[in-house]
PDB file of N, CA and C in Angstrom:
ATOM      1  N   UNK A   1       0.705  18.603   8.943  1.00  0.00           N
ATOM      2  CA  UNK A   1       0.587  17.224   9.381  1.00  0.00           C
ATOM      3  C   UNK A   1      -0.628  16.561   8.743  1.00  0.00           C
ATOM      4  N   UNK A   2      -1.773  17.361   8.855  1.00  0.00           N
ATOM      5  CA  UNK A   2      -2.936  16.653   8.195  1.00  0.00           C
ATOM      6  C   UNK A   2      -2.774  16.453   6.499  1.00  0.00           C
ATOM      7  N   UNK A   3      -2.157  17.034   6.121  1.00  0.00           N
ATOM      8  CA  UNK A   3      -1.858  17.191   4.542  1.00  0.00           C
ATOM      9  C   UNK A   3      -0.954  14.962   4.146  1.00  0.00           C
ATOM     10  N   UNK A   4       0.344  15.193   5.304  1.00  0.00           N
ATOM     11  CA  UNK A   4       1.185  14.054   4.941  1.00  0.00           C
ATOM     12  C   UNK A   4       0.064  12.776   5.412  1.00  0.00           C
ATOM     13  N   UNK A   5      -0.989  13.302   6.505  1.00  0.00           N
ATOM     14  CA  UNK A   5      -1.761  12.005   6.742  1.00  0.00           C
ATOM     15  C   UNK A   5      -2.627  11.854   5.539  1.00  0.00           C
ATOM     16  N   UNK A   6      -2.936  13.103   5.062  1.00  0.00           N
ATOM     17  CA  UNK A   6      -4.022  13.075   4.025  1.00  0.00           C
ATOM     18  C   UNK A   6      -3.560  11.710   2.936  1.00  0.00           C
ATOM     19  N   UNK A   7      -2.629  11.848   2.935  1.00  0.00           N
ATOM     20  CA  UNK A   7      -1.495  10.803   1.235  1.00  0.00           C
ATOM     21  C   UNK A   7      -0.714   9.782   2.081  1.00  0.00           C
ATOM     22  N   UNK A   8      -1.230   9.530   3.110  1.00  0.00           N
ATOM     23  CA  UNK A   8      -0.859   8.056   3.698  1.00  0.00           C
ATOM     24  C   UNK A   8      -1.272   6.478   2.965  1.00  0.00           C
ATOM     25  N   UNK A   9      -2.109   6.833   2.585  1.00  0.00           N
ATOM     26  CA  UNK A   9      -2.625   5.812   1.987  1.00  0.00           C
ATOM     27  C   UNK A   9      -2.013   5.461   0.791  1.00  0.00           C
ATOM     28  N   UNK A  10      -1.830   6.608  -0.127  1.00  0.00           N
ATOM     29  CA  UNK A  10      -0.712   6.384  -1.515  1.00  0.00           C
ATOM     30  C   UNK A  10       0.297   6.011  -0.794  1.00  0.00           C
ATOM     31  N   UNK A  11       1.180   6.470  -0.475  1.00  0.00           N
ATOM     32  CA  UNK A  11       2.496   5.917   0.320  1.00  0.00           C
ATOM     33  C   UNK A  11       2.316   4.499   0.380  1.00  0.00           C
ATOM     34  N   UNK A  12       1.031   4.107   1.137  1.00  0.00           N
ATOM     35  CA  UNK A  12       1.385   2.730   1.493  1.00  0.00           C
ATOM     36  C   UNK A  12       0.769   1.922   0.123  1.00  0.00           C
ATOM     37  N   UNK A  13       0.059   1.962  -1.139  1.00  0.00           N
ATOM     38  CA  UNK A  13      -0.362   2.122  -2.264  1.00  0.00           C
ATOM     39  C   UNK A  13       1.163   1.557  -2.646  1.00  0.00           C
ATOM     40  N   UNK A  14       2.524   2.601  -3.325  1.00  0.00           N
ATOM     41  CA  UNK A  14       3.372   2.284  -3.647  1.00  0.00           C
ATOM     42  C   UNK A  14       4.423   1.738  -2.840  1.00  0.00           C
ATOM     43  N   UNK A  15       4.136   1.459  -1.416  1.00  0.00           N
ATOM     44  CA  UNK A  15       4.826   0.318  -0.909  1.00  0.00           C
ATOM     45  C   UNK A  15       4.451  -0.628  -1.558  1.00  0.00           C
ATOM     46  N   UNK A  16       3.271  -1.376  -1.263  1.00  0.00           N
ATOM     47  CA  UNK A  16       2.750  -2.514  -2.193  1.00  0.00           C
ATOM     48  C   UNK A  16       2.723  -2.885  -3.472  1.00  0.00           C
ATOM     49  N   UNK A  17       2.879  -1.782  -4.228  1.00  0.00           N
ATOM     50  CA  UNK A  17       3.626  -1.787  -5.691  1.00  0.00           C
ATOM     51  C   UNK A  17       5.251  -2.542  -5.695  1.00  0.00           C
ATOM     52  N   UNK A  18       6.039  -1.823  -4.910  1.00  0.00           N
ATOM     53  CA  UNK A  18       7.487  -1.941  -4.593  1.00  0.00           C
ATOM     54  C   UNK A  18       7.584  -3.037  -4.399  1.00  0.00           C
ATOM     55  N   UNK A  19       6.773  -3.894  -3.429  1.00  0.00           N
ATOM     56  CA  UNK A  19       7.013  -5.204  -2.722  1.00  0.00           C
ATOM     57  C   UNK A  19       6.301  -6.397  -4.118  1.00  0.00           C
ATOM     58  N   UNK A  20       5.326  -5.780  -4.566  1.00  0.00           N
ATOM     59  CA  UNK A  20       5.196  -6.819  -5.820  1.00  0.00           C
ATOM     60  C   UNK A  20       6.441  -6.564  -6.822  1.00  0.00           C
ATOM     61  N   UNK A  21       6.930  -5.646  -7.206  1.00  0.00           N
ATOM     62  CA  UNK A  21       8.493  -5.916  -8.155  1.00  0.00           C
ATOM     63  C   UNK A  21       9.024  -6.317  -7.451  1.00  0.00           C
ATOM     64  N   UNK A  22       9.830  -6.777  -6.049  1.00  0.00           N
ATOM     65  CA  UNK A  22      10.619  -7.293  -5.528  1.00  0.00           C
ATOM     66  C   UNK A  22      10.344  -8.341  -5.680  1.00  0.00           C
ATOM     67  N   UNK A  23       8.983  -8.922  -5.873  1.00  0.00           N
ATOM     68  CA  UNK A  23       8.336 -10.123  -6.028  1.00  0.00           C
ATOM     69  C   UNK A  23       8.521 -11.125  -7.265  1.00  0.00           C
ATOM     70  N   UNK A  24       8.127 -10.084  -8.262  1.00  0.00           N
ATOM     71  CA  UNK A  24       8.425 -10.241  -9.825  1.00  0.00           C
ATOM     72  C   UNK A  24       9.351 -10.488  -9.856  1.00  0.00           C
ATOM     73  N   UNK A  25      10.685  -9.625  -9.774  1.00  0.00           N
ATOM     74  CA  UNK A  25      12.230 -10.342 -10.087  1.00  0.00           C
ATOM     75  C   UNK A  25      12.855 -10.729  -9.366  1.00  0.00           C
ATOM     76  N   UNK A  26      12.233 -11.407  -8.416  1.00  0.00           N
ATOM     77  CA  UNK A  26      12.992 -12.531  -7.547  1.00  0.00           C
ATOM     78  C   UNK A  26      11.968 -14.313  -7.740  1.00  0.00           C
ATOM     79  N   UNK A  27      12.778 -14.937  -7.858  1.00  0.00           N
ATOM     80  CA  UNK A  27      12.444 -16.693  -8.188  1.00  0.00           C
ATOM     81  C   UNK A  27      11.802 -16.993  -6.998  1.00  0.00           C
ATOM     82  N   UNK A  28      11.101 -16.417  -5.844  1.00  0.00           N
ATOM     83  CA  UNK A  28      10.741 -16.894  -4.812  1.00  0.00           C
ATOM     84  C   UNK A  28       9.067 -17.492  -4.879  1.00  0.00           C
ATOM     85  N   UNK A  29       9.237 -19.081  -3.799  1.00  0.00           N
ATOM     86  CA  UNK A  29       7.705 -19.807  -3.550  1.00  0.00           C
ATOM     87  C   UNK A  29       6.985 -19.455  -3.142  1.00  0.00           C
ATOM     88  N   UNK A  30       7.347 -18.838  -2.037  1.00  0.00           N
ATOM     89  CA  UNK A  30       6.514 -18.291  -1.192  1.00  0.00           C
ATOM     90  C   UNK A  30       5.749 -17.209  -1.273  1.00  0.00           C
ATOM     91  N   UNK A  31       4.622 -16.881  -0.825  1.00  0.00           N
ATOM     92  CA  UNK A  31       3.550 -16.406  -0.857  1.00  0.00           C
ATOM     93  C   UNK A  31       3.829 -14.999  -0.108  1.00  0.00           C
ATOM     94  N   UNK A  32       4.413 -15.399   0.573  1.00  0.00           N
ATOM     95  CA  UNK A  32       4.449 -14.248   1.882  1.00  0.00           C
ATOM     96  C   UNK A  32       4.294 -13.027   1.239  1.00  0.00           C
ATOM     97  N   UNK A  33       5.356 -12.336   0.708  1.00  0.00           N
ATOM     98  CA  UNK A  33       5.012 -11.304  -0.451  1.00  0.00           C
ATOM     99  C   UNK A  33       3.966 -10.821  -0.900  1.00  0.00           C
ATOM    100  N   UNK A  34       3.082 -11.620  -1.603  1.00  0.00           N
ATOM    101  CA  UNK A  34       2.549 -11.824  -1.889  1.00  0.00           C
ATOM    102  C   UNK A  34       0.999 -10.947  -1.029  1.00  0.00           C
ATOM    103  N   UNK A  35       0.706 -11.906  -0.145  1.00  0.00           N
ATOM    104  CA  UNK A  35       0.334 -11.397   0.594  1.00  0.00           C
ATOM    105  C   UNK A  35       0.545  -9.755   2.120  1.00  0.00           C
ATOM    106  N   UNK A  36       1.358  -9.619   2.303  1.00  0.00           N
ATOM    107  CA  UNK A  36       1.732  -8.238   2.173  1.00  0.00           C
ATOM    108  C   UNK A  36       1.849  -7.441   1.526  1.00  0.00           C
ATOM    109  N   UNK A  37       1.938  -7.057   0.193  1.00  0.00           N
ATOM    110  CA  UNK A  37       1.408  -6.356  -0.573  1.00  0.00           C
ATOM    111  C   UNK A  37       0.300  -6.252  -0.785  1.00  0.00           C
ATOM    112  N   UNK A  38      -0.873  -7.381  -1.087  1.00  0.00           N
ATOM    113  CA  UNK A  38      -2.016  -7.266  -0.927  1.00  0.00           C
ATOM    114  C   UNK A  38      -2.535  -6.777   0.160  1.00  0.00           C
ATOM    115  N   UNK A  39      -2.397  -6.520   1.692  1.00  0.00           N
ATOM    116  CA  UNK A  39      -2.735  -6.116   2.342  1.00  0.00           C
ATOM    117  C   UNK A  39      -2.128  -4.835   2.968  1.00  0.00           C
ATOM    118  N   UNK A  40      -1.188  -4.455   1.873  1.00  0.00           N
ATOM    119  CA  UNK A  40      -0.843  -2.902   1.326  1.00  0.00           C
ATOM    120  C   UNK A  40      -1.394  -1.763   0.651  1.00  0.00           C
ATOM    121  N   UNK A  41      -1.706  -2.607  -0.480  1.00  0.00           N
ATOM    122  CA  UNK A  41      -2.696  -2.027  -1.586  1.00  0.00           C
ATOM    123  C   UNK A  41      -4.106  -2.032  -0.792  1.00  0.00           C
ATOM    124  N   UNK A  42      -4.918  -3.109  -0.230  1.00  0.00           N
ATOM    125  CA  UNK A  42      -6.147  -2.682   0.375  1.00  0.00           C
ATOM    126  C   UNK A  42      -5.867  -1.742   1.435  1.00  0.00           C
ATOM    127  N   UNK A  43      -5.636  -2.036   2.135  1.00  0.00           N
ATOM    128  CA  UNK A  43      -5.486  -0.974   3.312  1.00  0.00           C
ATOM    129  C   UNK A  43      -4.897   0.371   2.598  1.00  0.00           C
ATOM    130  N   UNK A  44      -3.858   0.738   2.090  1.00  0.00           N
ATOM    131  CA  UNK A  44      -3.658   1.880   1.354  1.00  0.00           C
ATOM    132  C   UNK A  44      -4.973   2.675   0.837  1.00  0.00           C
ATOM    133  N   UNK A  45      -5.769   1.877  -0.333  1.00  0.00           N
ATOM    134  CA  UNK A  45      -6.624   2.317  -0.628  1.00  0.00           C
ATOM    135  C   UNK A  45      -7.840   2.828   0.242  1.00  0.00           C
ATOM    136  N   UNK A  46      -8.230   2.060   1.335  1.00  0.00           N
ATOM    137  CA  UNK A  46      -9.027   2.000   2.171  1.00  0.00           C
ATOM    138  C   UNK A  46      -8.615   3.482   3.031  1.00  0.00           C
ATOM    139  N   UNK A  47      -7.307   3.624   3.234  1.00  0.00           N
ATOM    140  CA  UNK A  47      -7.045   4.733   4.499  1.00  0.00           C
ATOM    141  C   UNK A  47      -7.228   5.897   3.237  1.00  0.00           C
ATOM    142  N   UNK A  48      -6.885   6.105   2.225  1.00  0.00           N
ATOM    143  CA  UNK A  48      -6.453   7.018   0.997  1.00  0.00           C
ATOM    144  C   UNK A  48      -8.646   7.803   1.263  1.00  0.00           C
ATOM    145  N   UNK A  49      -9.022   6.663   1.001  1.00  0.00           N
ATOM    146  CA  UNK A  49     -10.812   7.219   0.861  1.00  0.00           C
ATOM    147  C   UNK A  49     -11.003   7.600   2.120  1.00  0.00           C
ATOM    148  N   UNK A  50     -10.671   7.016   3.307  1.00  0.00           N
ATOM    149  CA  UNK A  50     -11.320   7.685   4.842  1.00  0.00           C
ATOM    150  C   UNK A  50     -10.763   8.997   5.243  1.00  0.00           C
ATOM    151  N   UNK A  51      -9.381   8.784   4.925  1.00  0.00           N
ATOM    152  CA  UNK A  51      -8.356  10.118   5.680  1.00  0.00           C
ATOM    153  C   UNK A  51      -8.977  11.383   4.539  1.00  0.00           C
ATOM    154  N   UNK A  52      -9.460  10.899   3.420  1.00  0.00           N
ATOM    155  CA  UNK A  52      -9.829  12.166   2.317  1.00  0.00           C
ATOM    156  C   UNK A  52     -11.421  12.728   1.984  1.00  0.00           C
ATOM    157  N   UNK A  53     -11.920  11.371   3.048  1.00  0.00           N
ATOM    158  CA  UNK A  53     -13.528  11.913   3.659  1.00  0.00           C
ATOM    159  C   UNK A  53     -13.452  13.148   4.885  1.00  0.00           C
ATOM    160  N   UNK A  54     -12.536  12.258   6.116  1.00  0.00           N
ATOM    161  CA  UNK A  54     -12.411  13.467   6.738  1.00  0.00           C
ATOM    162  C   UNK A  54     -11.983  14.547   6.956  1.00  0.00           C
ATOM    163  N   UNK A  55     -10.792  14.292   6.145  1.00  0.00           N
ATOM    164  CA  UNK A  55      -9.744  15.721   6.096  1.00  0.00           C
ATOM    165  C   UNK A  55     -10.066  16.832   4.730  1.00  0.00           C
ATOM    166  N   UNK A  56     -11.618  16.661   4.297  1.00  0.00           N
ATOM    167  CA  UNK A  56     -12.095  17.268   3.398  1.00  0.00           C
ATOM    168  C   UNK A  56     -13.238  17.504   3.781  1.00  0.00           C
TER     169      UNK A  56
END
């Protein structure tokens, strides 16, 4: 269990990847996207350094 929490953060890393190509090849205005991914990628990154401070 501590191992899959350990790589939580990548997971959510290439969610936010995923959701920017959905982004890219779709014609859409809105931002929304946009912003959820960005707050994919930070937080991803952010949990990726804490969960690998403590679980190390």
């Amino acid at each position: 269990m501590k191992d899959l929490l350990k790589y939580l953060g990548i997971f959510l890393v290439l969610l936010g990847v995923v959701i920017l190509g959905i982004y890219a090849f779709q014609s859409m205005i809105n931002n929304v996207l946009l912003v959820v991914a960005g707050l994919f990628l930070v937080g991803g990154v952010s949990l990726y350094i804490i969960f690998n401070r403590i679980f190390d």
